[in-house]
PDBML (XML) file of the C-alpha atoms, coordinates in Angstrom:
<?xml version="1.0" encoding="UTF-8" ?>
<PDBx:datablock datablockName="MODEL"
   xmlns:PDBx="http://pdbml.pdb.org/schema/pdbx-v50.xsd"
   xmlns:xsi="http://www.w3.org/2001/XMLSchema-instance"
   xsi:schemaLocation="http://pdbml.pdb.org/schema/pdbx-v50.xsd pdbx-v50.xsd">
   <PDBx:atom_siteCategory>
      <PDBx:atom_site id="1">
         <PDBx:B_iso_or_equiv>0.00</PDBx:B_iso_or_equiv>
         <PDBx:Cartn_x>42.263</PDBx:Cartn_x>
         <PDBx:Cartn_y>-15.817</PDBx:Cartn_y>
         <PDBx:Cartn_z>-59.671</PDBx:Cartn_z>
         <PDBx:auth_asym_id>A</PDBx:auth_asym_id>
         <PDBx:auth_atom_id>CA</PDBx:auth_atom_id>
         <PDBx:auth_comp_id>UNK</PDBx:auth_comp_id>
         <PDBx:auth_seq_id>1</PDBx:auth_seq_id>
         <PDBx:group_PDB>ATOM</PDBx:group_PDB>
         <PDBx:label_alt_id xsi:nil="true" />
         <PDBx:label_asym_id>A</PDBx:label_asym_id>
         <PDBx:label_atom_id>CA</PDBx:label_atom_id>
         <PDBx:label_comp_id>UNK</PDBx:label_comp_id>
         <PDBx:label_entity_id>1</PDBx:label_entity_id>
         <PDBx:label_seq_id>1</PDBx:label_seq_id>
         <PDBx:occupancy>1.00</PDBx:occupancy>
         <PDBx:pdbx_PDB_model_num>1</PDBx:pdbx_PDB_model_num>
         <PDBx:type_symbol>C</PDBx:type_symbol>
      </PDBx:atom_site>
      <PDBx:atom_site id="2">
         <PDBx:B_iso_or_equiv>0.00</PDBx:B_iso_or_equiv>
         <PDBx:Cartn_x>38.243</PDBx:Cartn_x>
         <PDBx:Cartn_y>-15.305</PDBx:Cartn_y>
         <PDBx:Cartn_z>-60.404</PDBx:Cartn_z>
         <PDBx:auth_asym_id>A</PDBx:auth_asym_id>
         <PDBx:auth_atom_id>CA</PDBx:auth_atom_id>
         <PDBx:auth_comp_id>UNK</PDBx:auth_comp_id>
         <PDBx:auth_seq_id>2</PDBx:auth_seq_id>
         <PDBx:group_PDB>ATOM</PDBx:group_PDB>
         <PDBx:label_alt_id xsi:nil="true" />
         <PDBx:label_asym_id>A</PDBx:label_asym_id>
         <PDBx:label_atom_id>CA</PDBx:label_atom_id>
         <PDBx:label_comp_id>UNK</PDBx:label_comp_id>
         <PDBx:label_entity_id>1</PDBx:label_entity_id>
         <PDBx:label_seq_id>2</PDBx:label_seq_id>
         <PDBx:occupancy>1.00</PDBx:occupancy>
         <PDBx:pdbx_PDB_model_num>1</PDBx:pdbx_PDB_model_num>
         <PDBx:type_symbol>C</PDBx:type_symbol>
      </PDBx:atom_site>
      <PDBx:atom_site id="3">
         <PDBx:B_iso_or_equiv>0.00</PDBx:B_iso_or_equiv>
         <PDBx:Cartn_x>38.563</PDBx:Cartn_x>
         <PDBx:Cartn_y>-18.664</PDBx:Cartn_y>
         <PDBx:Cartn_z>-62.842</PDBx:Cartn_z>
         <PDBx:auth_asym_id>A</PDBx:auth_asym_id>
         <PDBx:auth_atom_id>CA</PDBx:auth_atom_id>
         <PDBx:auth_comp_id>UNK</PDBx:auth_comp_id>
         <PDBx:auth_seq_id>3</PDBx:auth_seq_id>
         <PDBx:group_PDB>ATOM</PDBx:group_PDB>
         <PDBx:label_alt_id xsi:nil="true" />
         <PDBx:label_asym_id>A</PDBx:label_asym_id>
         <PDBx:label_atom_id>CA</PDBx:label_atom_id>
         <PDBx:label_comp_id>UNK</PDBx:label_comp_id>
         <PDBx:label_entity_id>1</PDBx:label_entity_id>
         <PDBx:label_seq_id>3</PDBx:label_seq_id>
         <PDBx:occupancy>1.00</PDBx:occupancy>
         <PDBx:pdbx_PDB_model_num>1</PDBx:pdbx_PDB_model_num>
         <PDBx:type_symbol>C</PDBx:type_symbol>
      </PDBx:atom_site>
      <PDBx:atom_site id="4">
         <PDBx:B_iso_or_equiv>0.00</PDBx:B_iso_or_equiv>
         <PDBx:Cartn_x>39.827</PDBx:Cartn_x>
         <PDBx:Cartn_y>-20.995</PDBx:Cartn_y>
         <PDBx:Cartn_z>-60.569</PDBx:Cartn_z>
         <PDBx:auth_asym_id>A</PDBx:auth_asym_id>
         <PDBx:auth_atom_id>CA</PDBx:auth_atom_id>
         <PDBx:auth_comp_id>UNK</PDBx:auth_comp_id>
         <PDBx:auth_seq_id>4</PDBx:auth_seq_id>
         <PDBx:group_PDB>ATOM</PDBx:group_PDB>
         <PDBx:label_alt_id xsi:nil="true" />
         <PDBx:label_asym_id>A</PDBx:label_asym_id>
         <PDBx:label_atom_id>CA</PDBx:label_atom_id>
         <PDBx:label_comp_id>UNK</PDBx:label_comp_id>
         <PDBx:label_entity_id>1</PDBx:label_entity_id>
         <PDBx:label_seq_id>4</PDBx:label_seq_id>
         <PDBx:occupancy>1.00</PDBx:occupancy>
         <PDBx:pdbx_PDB_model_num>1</PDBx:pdbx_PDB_model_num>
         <PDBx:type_symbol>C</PDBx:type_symbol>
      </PDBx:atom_site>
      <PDBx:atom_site id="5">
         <PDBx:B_iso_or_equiv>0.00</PDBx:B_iso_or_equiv>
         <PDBx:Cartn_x>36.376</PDBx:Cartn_x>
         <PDBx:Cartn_y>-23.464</PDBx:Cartn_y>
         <PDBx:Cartn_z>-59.203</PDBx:Cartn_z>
         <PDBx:auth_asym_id>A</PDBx:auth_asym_id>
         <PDBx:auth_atom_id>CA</PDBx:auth_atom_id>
         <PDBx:auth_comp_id>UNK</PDBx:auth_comp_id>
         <PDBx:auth_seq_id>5</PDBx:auth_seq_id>
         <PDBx:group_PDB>ATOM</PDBx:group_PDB>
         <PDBx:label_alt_id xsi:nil="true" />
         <PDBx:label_asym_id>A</PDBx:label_asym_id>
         <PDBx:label_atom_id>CA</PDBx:label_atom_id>
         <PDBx:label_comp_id>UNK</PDBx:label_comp_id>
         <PDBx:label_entity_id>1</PDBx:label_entity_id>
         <PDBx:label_seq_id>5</PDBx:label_seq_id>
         <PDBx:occupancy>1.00</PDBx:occupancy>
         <PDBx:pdbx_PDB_model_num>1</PDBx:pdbx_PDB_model_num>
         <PDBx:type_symbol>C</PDBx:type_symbol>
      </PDBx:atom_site>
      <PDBx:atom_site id="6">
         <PDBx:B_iso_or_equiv>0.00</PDBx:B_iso_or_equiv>
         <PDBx:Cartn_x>37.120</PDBx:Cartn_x>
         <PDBx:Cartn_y>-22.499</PDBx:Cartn_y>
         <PDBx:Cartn_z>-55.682</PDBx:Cartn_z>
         <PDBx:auth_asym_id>A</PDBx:auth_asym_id>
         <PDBx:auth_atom_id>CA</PDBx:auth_atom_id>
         <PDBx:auth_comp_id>UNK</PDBx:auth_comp_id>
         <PDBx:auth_seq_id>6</PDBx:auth_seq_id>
         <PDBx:group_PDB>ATOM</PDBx:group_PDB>
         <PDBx:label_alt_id xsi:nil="true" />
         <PDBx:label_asym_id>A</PDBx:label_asym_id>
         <PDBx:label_atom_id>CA</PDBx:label_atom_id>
         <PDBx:label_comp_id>UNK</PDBx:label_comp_id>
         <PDBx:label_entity_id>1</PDBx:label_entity_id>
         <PDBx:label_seq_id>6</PDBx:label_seq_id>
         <PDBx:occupancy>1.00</PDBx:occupancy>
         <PDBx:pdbx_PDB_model_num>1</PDBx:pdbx_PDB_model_num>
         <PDBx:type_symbol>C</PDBx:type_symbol>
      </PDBx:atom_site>
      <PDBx:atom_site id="7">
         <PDBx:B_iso_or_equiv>0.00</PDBx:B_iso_or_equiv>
         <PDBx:Cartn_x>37.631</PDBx:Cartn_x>
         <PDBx:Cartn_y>-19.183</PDBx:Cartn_y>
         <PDBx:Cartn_z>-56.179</PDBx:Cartn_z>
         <PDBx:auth_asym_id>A</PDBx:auth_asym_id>
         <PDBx:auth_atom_id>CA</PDBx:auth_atom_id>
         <PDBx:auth_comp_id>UNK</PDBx:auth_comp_id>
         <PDBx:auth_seq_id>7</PDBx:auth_seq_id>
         <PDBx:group_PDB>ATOM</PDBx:group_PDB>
         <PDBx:label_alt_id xsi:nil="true" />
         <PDBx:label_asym_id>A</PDBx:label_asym_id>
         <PDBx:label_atom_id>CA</PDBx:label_atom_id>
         <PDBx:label_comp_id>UNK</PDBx:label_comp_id>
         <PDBx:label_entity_id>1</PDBx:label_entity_id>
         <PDBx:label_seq_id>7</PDBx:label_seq_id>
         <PDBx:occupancy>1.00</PDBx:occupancy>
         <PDBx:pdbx_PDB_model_num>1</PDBx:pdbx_PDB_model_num>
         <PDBx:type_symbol>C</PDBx:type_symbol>
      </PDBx:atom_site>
      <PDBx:atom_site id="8">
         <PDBx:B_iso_or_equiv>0.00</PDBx:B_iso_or_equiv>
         <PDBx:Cartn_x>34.205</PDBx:Cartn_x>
         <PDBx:Cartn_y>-18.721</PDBx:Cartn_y>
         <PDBx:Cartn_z>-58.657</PDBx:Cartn_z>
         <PDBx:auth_asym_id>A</PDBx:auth_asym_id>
         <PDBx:auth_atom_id>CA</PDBx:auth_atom_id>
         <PDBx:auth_comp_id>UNK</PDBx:auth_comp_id>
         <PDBx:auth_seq_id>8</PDBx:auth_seq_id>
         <PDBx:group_PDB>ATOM</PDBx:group_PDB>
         <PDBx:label_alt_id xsi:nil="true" />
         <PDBx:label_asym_id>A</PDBx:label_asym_id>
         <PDBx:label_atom_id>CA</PDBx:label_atom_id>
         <PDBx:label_comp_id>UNK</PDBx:label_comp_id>
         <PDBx:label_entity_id>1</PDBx:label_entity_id>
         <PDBx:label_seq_id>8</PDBx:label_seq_id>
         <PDBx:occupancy>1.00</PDBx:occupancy>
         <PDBx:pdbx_PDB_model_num>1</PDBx:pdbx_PDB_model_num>
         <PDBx:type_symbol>C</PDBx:type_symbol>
      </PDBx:atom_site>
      <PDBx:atom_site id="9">
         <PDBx:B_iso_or_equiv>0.00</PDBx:B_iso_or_equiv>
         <PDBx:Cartn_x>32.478</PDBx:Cartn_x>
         <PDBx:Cartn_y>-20.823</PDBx:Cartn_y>
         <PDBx:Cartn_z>-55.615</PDBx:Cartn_z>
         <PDBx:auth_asym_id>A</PDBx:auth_asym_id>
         <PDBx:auth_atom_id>CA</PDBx:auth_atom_id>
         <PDBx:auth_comp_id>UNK</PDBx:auth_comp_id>
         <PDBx:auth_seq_id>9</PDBx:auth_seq_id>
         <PDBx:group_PDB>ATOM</PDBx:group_PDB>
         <PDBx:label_alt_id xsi:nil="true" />
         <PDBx:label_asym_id>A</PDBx:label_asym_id>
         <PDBx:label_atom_id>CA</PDBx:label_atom_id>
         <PDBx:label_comp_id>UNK</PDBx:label_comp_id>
         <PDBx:label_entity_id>1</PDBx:label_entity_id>
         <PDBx:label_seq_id>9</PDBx:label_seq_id>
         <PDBx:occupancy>1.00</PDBx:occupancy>
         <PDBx:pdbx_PDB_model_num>1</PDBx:pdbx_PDB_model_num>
         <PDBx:type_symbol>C</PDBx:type_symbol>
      </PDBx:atom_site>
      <PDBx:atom_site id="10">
         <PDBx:B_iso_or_equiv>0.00</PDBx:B_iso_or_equiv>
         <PDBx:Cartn_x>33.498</PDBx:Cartn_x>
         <PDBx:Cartn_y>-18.136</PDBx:Cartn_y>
         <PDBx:Cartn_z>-53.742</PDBx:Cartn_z>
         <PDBx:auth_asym_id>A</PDBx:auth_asym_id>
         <PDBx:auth_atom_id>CA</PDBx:auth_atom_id>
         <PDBx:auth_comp_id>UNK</PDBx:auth_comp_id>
         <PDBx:auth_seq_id>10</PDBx:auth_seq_id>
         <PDBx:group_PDB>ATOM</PDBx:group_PDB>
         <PDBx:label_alt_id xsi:nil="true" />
         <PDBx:label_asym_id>A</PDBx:label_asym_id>
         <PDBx:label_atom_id>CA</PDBx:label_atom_id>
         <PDBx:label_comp_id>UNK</PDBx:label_comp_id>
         <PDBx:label_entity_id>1</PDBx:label_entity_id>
         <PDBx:label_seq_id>10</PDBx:label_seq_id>
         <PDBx:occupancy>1.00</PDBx:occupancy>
         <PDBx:pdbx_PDB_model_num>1</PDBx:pdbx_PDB_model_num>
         <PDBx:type_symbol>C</PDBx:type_symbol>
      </PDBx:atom_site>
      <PDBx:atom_site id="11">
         <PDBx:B_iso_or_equiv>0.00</PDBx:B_iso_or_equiv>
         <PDBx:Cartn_x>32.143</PDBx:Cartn_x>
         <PDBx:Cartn_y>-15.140</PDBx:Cartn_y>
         <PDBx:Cartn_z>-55.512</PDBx:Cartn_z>
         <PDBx:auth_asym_id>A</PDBx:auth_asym_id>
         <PDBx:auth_atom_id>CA</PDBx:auth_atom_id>
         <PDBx:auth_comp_id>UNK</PDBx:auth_comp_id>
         <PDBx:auth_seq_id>11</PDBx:auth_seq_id>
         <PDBx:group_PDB>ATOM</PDBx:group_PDB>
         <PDBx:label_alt_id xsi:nil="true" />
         <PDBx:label_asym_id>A</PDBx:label_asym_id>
         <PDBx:label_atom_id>CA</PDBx:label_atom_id>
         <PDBx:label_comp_id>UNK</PDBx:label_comp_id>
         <PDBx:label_entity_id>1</PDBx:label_entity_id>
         <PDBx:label_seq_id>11</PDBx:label_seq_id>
         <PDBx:occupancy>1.00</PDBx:occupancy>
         <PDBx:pdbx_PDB_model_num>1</PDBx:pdbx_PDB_model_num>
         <PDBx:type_symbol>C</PDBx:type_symbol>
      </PDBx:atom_site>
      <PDBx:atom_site id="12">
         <PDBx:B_iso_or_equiv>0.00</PDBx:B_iso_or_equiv>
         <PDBx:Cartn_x>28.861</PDBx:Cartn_x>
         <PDBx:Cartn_y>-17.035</PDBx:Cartn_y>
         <PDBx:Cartn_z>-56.459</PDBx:Cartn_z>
         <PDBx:auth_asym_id>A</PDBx:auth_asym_id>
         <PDBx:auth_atom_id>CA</PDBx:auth_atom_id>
         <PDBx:auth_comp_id>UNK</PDBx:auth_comp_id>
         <PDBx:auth_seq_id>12</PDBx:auth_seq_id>
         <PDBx:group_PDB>ATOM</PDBx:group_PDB>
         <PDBx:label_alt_id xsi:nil="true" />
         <PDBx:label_asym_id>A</PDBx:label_asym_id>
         <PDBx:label_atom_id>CA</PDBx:label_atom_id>
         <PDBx:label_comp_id>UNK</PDBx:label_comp_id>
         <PDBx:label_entity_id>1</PDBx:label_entity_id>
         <PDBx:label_seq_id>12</PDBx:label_seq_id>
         <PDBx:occupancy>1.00</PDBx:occupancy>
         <PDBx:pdbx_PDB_model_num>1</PDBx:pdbx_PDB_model_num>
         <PDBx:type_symbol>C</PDBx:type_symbol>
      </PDBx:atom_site>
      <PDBx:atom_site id="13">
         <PDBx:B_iso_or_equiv>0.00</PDBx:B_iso_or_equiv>
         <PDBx:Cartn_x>28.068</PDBx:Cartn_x>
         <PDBx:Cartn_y>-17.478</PDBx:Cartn_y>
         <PDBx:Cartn_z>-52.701</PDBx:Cartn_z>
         <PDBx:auth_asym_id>A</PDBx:auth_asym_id>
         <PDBx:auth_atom_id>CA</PDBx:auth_atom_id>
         <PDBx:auth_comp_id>UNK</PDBx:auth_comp_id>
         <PDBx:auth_seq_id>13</PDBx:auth_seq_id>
         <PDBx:group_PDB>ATOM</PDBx:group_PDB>
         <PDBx:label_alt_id xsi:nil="true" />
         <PDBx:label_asym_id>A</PDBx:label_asym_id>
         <PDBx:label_atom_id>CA</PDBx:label_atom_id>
         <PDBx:label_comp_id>UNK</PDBx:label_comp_id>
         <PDBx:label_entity_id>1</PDBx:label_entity_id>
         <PDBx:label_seq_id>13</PDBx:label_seq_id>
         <PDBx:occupancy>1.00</PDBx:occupancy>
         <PDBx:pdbx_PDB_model_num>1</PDBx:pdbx_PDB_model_num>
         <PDBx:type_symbol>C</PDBx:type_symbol>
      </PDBx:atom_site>
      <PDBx:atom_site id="14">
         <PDBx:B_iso_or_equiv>0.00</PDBx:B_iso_or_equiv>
         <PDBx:Cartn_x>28.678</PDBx:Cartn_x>
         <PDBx:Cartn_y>-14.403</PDBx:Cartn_y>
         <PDBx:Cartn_z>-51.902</PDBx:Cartn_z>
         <PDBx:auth_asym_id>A</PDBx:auth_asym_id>
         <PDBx:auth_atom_id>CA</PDBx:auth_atom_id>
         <PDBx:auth_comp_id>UNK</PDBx:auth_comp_id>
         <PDBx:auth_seq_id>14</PDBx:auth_seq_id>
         <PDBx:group_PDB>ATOM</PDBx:group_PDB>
         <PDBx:label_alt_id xsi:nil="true" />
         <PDBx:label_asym_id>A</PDBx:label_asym_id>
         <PDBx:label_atom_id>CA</PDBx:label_atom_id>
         <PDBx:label_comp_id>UNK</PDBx:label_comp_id>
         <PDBx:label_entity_id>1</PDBx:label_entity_id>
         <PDBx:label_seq_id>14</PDBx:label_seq_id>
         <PDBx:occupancy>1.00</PDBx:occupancy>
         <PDBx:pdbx_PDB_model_num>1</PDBx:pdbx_PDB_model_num>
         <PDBx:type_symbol>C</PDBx:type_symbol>
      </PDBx:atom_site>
      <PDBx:atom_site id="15">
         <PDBx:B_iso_or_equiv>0.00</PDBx:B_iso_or_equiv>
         <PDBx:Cartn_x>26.718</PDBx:Cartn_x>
         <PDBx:Cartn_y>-12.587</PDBx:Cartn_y>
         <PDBx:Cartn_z>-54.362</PDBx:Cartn_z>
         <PDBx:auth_asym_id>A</PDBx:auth_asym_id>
         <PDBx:auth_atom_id>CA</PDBx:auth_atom_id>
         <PDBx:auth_comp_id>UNK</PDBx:auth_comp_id>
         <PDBx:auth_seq_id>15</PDBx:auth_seq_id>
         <PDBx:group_PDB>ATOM</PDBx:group_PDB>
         <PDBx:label_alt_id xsi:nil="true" />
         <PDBx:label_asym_id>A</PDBx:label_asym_id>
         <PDBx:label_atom_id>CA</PDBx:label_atom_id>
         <PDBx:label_comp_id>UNK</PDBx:label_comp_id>
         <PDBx:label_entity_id>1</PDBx:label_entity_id>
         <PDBx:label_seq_id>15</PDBx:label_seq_id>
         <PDBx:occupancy>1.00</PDBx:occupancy>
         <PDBx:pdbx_PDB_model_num>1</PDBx:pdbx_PDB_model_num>
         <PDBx:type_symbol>C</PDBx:type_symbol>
      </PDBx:atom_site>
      <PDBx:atom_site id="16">
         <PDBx:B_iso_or_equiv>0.00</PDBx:B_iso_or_equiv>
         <PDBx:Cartn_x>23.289</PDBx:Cartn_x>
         <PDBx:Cartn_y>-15.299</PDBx:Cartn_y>
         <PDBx:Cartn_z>-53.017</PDBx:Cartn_z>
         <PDBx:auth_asym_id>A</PDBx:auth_asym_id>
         <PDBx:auth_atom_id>CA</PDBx:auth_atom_id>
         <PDBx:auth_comp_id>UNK</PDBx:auth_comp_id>
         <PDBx:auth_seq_id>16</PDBx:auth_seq_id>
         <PDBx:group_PDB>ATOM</PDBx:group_PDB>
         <PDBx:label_alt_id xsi:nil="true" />
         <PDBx:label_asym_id>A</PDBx:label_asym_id>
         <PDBx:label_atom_id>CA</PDBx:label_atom_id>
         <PDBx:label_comp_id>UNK</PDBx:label_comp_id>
         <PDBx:label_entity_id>1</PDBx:label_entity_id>
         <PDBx:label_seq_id>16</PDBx:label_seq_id>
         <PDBx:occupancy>1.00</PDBx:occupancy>
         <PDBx:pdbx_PDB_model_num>1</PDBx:pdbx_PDB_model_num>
         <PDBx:type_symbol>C</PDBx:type_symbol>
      </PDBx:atom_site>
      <PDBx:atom_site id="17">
         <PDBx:B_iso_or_equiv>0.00</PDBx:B_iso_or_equiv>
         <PDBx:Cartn_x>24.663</PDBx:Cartn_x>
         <PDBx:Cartn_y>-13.794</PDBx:Cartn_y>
         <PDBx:Cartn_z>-49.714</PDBx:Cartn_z>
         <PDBx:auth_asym_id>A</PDBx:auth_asym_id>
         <PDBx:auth_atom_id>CA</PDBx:auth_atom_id>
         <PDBx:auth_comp_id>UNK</PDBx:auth_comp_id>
         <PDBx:auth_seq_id>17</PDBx:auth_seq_id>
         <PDBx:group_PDB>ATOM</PDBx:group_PDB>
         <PDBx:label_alt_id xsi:nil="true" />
         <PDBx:label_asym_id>A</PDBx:label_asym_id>
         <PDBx:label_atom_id>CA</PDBx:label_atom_id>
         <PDBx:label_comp_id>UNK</PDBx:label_comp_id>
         <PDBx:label_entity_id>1</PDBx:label_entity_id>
         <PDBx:label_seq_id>17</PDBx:label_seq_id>
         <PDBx:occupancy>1.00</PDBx:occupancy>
         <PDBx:pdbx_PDB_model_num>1</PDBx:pdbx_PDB_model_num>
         <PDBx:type_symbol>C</PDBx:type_symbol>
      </PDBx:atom_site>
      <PDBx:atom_site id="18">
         <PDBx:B_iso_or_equiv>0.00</PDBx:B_iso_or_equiv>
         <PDBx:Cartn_x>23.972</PDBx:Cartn_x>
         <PDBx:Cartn_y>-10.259</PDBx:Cartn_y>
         <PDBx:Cartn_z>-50.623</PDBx:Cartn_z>
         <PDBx:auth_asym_id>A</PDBx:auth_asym_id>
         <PDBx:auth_atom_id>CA</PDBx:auth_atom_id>
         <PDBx:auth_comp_id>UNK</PDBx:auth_comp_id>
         <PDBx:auth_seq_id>18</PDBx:auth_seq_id>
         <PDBx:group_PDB>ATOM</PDBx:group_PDB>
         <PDBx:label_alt_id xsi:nil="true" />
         <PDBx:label_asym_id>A</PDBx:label_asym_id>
         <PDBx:label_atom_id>CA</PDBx:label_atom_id>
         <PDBx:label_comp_id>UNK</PDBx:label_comp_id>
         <PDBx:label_entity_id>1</PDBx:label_entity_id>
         <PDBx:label_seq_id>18</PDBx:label_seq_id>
         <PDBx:occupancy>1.00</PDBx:occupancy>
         <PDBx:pdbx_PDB_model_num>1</PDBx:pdbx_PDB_model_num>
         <PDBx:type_symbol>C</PDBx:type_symbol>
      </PDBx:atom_site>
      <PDBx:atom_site id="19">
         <PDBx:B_iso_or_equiv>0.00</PDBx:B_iso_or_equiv>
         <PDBx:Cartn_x>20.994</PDBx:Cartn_x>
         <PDBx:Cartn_y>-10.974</PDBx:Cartn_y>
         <PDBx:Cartn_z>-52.548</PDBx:Cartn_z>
         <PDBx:auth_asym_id>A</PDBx:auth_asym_id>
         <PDBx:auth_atom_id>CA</PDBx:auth_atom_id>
         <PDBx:auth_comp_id>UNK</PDBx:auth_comp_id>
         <PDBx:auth_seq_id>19</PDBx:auth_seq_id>
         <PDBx:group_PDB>ATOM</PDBx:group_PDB>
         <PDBx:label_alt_id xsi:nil="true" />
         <PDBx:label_asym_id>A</PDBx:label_asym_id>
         <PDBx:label_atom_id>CA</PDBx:label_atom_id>
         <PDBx:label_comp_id>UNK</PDBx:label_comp_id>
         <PDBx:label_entity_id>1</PDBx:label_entity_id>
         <PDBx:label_seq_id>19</PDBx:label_seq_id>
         <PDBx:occupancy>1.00</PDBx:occupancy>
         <PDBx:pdbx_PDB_model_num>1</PDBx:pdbx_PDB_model_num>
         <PDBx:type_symbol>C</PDBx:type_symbol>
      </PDBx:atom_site>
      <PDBx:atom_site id="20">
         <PDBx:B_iso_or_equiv>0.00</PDBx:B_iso_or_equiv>
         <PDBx:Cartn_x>18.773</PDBx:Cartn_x>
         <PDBx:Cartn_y>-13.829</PDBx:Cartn_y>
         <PDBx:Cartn_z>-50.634</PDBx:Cartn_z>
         <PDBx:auth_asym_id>A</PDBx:auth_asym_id>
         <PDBx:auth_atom_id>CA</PDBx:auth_atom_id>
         <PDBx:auth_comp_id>UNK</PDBx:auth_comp_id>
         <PDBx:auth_seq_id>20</PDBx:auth_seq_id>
         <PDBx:group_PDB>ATOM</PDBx:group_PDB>
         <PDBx:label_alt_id xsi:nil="true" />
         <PDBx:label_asym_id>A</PDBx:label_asym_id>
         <PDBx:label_atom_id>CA</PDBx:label_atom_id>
         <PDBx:label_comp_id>UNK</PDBx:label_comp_id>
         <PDBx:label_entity_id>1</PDBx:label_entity_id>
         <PDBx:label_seq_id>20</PDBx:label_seq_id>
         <PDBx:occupancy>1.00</PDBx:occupancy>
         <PDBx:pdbx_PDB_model_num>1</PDBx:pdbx_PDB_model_num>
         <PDBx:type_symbol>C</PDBx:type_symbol>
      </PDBx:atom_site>
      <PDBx:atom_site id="21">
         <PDBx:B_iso_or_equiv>0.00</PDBx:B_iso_or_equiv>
         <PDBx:Cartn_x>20.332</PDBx:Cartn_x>
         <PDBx:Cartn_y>-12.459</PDBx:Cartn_y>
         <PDBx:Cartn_z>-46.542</PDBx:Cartn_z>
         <PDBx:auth_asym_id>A</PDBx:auth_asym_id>
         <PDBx:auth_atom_id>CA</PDBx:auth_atom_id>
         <PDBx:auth_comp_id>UNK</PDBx:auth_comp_id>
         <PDBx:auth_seq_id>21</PDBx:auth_seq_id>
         <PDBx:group_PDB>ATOM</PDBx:group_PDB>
         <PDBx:label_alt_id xsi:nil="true" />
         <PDBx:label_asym_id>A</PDBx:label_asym_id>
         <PDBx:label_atom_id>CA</PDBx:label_atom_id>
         <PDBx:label_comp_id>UNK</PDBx:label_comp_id>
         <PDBx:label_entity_id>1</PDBx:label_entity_id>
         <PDBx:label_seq_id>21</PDBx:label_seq_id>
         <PDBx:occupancy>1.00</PDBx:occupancy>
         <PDBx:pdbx_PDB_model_num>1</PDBx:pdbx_PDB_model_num>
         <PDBx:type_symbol>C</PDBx:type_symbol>
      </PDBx:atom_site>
      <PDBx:atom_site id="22">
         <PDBx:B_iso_or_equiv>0.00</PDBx:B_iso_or_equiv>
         <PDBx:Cartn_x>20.576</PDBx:Cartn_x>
         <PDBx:Cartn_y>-8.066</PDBx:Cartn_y>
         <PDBx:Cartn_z>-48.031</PDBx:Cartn_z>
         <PDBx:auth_asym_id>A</PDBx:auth_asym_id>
         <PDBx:auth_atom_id>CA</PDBx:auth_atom_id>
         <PDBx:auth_comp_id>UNK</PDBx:auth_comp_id>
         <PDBx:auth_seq_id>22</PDBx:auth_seq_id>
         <PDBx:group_PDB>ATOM</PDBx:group_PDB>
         <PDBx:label_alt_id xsi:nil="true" />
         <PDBx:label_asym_id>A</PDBx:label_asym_id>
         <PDBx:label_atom_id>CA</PDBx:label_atom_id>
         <PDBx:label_comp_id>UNK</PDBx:label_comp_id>
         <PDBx:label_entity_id>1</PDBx:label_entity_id>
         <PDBx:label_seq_id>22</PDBx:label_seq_id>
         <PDBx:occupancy>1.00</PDBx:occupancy>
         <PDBx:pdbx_PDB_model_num>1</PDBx:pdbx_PDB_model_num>
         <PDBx:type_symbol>C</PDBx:type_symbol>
      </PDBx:atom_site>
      <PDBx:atom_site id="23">
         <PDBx:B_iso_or_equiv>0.00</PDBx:B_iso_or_equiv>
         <PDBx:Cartn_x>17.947</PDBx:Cartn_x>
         <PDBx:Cartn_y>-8.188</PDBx:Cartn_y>
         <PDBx:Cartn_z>-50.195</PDBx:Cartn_z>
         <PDBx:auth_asym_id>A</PDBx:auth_asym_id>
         <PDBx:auth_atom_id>CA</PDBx:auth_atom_id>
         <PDBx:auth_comp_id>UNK</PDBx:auth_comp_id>
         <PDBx:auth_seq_id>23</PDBx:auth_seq_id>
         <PDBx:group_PDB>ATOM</PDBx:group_PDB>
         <PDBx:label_alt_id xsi:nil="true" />
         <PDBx:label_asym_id>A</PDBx:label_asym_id>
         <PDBx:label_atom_id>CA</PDBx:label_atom_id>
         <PDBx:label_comp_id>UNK</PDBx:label_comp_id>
         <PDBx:label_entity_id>1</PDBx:label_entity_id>
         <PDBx:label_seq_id>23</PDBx:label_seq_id>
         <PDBx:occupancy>1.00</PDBx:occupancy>
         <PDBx:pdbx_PDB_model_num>1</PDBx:pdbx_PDB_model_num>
         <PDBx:type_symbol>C</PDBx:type_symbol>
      </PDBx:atom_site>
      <PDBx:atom_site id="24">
         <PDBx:B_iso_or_equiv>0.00</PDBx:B_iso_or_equiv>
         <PDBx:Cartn_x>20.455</PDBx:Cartn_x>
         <PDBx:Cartn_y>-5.826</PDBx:Cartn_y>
         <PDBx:Cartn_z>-52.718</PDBx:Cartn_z>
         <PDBx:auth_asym_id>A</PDBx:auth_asym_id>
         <PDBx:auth_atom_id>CA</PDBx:auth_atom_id>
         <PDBx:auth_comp_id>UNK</PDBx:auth_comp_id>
         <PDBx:auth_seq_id>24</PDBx:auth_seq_id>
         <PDBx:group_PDB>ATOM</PDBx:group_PDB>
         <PDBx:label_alt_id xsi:nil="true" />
         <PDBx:label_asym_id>A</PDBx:label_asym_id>
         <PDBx:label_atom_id>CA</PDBx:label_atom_id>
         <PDBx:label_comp_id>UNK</PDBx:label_comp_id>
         <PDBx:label_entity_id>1</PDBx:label_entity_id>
         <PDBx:label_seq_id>24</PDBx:label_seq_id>
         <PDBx:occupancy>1.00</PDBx:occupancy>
         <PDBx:pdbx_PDB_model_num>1</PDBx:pdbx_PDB_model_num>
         <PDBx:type_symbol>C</PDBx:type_symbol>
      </PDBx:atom_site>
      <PDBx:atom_site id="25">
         <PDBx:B_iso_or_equiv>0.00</PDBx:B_iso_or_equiv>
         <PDBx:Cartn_x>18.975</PDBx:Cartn_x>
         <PDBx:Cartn_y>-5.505</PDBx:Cartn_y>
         <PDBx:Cartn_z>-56.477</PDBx:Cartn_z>
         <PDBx:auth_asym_id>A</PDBx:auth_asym_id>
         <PDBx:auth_atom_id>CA</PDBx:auth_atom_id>
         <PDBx:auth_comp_id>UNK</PDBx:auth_comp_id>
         <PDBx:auth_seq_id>25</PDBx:auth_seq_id>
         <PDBx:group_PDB>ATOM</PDBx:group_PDB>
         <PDBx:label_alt_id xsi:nil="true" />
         <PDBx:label_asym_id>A</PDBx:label_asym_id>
         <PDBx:label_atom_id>CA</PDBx:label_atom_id>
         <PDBx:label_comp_id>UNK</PDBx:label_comp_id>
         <PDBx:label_entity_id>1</PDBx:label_entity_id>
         <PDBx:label_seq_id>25</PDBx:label_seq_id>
         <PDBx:occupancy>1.00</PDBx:occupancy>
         <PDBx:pdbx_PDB_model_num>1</PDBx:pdbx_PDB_model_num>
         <PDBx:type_symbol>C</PDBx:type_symbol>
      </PDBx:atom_site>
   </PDBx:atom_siteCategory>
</PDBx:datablock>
């Protein structure tokens, strides 16, 4: 359910994780 606020918090933070802590491009 990729609309839902907790849900979108979710995916946000873990695309910062694999860009700022994996360095991905």
């Amino acid at each position: 359910n990729a609309n839902h606020p907790i849900v979108r918090r979710l995916i946000v933070d873990s695309l910062r994780y694999w860009v700022e802590s994996m360095h991905v491009d």
